[in-house]
C-alpha atoms as a PDB file:
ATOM      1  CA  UNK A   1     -31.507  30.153 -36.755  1.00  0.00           C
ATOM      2  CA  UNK A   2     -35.393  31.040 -37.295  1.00  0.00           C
ATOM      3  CA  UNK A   3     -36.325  33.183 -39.552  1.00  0.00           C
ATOM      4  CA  UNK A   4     -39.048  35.022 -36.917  1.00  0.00           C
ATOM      5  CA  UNK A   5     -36.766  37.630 -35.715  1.00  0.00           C
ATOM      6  CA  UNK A   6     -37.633  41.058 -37.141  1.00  0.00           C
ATOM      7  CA  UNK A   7     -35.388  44.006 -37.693  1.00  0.00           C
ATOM      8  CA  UNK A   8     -35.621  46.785 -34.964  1.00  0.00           C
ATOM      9  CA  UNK A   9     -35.290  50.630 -34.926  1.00  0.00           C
ATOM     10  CA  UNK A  10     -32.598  52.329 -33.583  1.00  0.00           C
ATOM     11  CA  UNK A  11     -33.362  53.820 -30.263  1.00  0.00           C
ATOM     12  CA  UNK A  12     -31.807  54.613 -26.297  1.00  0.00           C
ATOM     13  CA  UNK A  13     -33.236  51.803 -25.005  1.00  0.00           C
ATOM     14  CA  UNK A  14     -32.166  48.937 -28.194  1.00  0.00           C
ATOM     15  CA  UNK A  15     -30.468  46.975 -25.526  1.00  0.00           C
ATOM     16  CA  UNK A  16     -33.650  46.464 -23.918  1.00  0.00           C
ATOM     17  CA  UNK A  17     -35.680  45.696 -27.180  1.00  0.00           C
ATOM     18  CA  UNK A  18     -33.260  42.958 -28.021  1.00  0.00           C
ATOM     19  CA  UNK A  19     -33.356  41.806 -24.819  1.00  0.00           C
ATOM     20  CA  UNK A  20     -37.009  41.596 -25.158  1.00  0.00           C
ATOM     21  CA  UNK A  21     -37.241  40.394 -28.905  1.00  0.00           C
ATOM     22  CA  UNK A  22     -34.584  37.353 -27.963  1.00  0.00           C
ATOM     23  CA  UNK A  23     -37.017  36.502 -24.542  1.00  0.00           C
ATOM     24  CA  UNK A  24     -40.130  36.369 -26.536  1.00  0.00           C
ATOM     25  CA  UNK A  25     -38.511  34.017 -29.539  1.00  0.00           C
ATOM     26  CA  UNK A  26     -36.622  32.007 -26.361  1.00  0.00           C
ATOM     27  CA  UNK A  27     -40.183  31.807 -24.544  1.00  0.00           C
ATOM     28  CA  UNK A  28     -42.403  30.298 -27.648  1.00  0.00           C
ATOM     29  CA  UNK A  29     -40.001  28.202 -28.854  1.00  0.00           C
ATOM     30  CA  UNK A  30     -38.569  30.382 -32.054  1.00  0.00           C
ATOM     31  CA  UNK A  31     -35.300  29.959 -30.712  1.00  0.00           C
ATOM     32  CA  UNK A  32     -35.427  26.298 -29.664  1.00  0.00           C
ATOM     33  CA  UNK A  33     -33.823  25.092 -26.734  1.00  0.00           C
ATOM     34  CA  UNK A  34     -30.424  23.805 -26.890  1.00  0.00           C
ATOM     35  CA  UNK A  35     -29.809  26.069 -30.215  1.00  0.00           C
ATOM     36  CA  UNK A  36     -26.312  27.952 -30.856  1.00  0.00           C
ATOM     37  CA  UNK A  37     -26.432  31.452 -30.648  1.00  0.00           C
ATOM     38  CA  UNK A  38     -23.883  33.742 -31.926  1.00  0.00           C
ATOM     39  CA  UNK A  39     -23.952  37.570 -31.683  1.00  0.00           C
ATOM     40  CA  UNK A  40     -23.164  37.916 -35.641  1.00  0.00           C
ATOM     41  CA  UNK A  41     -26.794  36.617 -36.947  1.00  0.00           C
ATOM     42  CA  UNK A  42     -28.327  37.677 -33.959  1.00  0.00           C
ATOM     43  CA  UNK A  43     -27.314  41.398 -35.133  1.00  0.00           C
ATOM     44  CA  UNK A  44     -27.898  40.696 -39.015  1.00  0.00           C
ATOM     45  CA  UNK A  45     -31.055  39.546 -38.535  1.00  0.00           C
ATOM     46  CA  UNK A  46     -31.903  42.697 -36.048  1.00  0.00           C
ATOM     47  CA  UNK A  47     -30.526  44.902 -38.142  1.00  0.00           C
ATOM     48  CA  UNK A  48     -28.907  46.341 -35.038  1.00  0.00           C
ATOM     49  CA  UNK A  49     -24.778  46.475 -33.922  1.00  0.00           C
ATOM     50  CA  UNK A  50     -23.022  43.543 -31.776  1.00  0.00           C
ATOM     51  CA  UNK A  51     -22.973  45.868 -28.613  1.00  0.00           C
ATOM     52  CA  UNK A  52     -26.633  45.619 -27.708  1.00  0.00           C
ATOM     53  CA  UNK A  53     -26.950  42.550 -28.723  1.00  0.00           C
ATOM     54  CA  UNK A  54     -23.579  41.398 -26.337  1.00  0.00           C
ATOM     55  CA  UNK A  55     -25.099  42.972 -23.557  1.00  0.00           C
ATOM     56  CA  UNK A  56     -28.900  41.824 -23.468  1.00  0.00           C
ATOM     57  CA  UNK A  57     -27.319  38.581 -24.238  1.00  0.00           C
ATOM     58  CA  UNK A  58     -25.288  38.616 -20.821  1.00  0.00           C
ATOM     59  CA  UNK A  59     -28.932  39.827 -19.388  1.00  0.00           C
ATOM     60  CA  UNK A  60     -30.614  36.404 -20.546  1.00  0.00           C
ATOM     61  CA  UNK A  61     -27.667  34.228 -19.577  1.00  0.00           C
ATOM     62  CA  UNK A  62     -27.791  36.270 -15.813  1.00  0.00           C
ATOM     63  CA  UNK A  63     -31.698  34.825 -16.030  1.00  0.00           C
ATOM     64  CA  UNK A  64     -30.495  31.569 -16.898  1.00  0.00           C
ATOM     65  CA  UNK A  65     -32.611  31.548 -20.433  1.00  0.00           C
ATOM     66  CA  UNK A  66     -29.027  31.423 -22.126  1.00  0.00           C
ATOM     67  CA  UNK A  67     -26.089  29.399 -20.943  1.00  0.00           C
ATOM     68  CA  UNK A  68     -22.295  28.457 -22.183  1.00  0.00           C
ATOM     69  CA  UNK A  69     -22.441  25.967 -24.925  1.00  0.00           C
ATOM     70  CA  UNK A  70     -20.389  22.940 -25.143  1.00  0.00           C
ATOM     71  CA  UNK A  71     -17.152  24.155 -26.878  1.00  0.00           C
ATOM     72  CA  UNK A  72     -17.664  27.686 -26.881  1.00  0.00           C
ATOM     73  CA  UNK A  73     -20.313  30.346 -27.322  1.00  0.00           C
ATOM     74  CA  UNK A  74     -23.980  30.719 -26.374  1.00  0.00           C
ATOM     75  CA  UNK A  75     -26.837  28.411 -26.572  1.00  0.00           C
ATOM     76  CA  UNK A  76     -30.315  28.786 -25.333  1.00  0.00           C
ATOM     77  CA  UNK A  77     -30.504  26.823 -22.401  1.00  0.00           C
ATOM     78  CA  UNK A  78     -32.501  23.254 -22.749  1.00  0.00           C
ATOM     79  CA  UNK A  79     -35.870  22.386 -21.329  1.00  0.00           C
ATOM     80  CA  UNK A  80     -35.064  20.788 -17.823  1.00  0.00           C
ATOM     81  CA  UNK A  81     -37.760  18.748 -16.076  1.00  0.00           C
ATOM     82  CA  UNK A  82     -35.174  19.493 -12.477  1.00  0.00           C
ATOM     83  CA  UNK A  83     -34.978  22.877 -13.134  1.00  0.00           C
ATOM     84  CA  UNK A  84     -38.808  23.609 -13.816  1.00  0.00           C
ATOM     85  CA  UNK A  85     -39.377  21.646 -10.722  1.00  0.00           C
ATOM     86  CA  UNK A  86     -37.194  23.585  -8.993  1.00  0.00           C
ATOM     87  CA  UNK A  87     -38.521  26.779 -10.106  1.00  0.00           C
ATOM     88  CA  UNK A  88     -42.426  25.679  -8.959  1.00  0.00           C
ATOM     89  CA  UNK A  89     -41.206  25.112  -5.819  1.00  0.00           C
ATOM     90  CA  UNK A  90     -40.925  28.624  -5.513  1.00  0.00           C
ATOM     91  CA  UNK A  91     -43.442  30.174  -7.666  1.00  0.00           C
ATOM     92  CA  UNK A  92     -45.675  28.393  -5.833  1.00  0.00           C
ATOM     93  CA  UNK A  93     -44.101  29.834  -2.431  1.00  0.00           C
ATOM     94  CA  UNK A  94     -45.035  33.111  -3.773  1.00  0.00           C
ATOM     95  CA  UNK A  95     -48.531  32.039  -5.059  1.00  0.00           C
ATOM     96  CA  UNK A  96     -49.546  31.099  -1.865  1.00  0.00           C
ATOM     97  CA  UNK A  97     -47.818  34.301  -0.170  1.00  0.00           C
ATOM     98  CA  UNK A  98     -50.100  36.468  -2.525  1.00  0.00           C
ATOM     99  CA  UNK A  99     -53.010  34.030  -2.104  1.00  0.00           C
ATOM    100  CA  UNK A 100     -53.642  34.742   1.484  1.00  0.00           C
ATOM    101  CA  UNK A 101     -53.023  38.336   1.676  1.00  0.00           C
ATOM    102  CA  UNK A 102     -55.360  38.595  -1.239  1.00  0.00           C
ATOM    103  CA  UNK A 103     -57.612  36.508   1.023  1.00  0.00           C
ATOM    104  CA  UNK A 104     -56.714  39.184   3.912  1.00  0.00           C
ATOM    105  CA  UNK A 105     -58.272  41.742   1.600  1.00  0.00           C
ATOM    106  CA  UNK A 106     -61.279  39.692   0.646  1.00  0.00           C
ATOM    107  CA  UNK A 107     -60.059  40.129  -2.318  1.00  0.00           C
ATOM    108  CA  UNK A 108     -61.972  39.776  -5.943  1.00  0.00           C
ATOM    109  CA  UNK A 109     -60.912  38.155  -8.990  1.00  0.00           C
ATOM    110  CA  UNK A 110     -63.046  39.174 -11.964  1.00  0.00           C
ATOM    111  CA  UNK A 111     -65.347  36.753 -13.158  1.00  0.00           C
ATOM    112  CA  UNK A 112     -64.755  37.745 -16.418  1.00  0.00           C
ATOM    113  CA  UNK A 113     -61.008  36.507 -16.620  1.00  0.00           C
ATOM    114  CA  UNK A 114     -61.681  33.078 -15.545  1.00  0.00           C
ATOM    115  CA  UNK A 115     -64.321  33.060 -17.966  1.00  0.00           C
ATOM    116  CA  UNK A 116     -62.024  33.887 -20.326  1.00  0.00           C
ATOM    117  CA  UNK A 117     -59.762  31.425 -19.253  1.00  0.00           C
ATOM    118  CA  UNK A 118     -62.341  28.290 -19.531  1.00  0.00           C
ATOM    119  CA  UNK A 119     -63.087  29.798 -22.555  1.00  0.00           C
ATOM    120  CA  UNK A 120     -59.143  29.708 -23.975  1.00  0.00           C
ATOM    121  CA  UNK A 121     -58.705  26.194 -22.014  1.00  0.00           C
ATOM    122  CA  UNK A 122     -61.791  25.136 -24.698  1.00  0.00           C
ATOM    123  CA  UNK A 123     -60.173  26.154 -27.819  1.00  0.00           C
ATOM    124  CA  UNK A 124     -56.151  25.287 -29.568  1.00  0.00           C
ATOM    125  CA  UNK A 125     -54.519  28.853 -28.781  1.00  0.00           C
ATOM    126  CA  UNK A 126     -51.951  27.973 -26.844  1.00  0.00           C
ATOM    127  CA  UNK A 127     -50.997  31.387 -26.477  1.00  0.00           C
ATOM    128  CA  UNK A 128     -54.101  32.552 -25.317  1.00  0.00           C
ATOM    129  CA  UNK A 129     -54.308  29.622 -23.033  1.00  0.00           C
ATOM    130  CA  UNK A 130     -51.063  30.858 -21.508  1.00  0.00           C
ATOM    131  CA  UNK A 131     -51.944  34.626 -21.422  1.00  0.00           C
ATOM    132  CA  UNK A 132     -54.935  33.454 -19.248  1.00  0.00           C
ATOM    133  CA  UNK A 133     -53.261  31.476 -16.813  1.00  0.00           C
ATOM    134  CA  UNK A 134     -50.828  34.372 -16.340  1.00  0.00           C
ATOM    135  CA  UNK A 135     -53.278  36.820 -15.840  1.00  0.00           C
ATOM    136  CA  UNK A 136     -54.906  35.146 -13.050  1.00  0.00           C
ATOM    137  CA  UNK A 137     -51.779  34.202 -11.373  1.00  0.00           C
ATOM    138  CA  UNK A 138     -51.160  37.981 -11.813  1.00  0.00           C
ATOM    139  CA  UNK A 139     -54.904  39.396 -10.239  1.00  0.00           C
ATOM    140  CA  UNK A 140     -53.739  37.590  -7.067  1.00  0.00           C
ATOM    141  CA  UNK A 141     -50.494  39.105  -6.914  1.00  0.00           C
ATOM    142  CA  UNK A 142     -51.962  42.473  -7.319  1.00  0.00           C
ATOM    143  CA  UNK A 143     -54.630  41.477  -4.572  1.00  0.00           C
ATOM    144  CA  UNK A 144     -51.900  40.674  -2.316  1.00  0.00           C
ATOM    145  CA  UNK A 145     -51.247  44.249  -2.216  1.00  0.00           C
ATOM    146  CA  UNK A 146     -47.290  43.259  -2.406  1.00  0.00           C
ATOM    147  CA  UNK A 147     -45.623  44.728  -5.478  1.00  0.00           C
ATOM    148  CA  UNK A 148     -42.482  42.737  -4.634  1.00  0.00           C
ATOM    149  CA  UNK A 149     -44.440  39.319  -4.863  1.00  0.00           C
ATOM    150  CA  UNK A 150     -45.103  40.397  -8.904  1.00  0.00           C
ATOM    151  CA  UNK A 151     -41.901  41.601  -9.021  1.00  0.00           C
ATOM    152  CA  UNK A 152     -40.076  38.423  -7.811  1.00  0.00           C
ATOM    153  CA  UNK A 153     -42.196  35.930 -10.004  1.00  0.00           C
ATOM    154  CA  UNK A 154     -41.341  37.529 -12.878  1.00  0.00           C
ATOM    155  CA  UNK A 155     -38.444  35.829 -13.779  1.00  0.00           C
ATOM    156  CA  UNK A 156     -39.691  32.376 -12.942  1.00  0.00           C
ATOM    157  CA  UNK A 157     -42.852  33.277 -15.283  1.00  0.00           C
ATOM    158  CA  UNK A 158     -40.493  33.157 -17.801  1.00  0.00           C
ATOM    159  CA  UNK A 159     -39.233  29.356 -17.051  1.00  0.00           C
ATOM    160  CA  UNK A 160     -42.923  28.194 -16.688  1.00  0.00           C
ATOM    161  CA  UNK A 161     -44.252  30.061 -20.051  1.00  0.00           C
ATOM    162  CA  UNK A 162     -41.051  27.967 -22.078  1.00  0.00           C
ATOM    163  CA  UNK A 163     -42.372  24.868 -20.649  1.00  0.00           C
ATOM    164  CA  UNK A 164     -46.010  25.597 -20.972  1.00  0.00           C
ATOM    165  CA  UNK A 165     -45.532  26.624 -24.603  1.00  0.00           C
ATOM    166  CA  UNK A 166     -43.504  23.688 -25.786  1.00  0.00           C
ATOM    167  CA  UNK A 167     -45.752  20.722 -23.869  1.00  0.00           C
ATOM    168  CA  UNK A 168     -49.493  22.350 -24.626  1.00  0.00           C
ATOM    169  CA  UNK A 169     -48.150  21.765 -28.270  1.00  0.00           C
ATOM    170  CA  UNK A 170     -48.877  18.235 -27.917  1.00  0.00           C
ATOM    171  CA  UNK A 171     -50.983  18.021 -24.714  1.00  0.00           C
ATOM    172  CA  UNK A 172     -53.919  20.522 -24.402  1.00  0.00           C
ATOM    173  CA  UNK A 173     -54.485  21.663 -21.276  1.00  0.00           C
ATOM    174  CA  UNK A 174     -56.549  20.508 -18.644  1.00  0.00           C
ATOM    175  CA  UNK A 175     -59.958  22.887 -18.599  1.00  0.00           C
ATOM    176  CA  UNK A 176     -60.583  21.516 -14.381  1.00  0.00           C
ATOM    177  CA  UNK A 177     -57.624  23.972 -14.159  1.00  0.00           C
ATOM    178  CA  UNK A 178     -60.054  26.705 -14.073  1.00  0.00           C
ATOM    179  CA  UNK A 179     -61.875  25.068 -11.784  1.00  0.00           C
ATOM    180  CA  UNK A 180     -58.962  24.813  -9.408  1.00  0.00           C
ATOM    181  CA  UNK A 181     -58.714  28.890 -10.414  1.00  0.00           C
ATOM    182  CA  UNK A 182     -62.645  29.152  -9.811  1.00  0.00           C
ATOM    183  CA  UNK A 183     -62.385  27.680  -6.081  1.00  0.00           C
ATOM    184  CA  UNK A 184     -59.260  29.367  -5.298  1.00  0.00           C
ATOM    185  CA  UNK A 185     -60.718  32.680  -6.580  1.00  0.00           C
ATOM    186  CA  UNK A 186     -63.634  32.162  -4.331  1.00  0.00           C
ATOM    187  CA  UNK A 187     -61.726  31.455  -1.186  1.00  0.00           C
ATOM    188  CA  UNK A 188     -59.945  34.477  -1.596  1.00  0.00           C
ATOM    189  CA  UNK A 189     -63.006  36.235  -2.185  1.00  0.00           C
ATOM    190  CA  UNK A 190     -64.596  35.416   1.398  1.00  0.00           C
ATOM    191  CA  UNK A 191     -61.399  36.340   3.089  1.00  0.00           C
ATOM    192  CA  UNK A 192     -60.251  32.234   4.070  1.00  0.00           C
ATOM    193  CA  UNK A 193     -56.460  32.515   3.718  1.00  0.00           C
ATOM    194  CA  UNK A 194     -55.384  29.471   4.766  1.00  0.00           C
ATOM    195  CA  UNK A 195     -57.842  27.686   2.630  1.00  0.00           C
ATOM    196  CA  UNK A 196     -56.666  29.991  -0.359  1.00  0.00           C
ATOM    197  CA  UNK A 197     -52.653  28.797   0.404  1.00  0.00           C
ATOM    198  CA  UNK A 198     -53.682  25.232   0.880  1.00  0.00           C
ATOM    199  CA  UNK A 199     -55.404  25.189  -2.125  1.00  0.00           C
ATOM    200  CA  UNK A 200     -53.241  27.285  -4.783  1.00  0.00           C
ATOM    201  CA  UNK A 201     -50.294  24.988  -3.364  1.00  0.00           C
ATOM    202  CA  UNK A 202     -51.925  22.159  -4.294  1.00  0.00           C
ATOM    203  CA  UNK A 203     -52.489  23.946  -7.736  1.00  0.00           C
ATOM    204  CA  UNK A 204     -49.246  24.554  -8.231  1.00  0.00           C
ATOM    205  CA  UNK A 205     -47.686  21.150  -7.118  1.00  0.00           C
ATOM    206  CA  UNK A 206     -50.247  19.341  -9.791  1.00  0.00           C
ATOM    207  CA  UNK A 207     -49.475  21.342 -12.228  1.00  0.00           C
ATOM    208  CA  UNK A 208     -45.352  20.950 -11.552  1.00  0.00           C
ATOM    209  CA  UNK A 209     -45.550  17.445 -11.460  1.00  0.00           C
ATOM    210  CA  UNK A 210     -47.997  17.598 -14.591  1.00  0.00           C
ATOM    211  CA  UNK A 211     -45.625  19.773 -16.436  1.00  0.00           C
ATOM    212  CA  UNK A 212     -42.539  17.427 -15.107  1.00  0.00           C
ATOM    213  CA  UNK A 213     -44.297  14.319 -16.426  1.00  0.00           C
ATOM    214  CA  UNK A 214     -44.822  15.407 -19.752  1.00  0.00           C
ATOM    215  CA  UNK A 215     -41.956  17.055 -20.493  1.00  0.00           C
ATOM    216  CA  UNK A 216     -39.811  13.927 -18.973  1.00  0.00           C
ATOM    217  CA  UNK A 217     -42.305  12.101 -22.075  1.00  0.00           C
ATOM    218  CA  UNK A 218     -40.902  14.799 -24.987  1.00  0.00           C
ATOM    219  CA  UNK A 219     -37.432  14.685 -24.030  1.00  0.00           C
ATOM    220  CA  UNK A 220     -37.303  10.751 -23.964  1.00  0.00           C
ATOM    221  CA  UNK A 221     -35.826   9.434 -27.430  1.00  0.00           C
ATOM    222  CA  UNK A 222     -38.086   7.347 -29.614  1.00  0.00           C
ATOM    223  CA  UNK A 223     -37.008   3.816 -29.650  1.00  0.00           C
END
């Protein structure tokens, strides 16, 4: 198992910081897809007891992050081009539900985080490239004025930032992304909802079948 897990202080809530040191090494790839887990090293290495551990473990597998392994035990659950498919479908659902009551509002996205995301597309952080992408998925669910539309893409954030981390390893993203941002940001802006749905479904779609495409590509074998 990696070596990138860190010991953690005793607390109330230590079910919820290994929950949330075990998503973090799931979503960048420190605990690879596909590896065996076992409660044991998970503990040792977070200095913590088998209890917290057993129960944010139950928390990940309820998200799907963690699944049964062949035999028995845990293993993080593998990279599925179905599954991410399945889980743009409705991401982008929700994307579009946020876009046009953003639109509704007239709402606007701060030029300086799209800036900031050309700016990341531009450079090799692939964190940072990720961070921005979030964040402007995330000003339009706060302009939607729906705190259940955050609240329900949550989880599937966590699917697409796995994928996103392990493919912009080898494939940098595209930078027209922001400009798919930049026009969607603008439609919302001058209050055209349907014009904002149309077009951040279209976003999302590419960037599924983008995302589907290249991860199909890593999983393949080499011949």
């Amino acid at each position: 198992m990696t070596e990138t897990l860190s010991r953690l202080n005793q607390s109330p809530d230590l079910v919820d910081q290994v929950y949330r040191a075990l998503l973090d090494a799931i979503r960048d790839g420190s605990l690879a897809p596909g590896l065996r887990l076992t409660q044991e090293d998970i503990a040792q290495r977070l200095a913590v007891s088998r209890q917290p551990v057993l129960q944010a473990l139950r928390l990940l597998k309820k998200d799907g992050l963690v699944m049964d392994a062949p035999g028995r035990g845990l293993q993080v659950t593998p990279l599925d081009p179905q599954v991410v498919g399945q889980v743009y479908q409705v991401r982008g659902a929700l994307d579009a539900l946020a876009a046009r009551l953003a639109a509704q509002q007239q709402y606007r996205i701060a030029p300086a985080l799209i800036a900031q995301g050309r700016k990341a597309a531009a450079g090799r952080d692939i964190d940072a490239m990720i961070e921005a992408d979030i964040a402007f998925h995330a000003a339009i669910y706060e302009g939607s004025g729906n705190p259940l539309i955050a609240q329900s893409a949550q989880l599937h954030w966590h699917h697409v930032r796995r994928v996103m981390g392990a493919v912009l390893q080898t494939t940098p993203q595209r930078e027209s992304l922001w400009d798919e941002h930049q026009a969607i940001a603008d439609a919302i802006a001058v209050g055209d909802a349907d014009t904002a749905g149309r077009l951040i479904d279209e976003h999302s779609r590419r960037a599924s079948e983008a995302l589907g495409r290249q991860l199909n590509a890593m999983l393949q074998p080499e011949s």
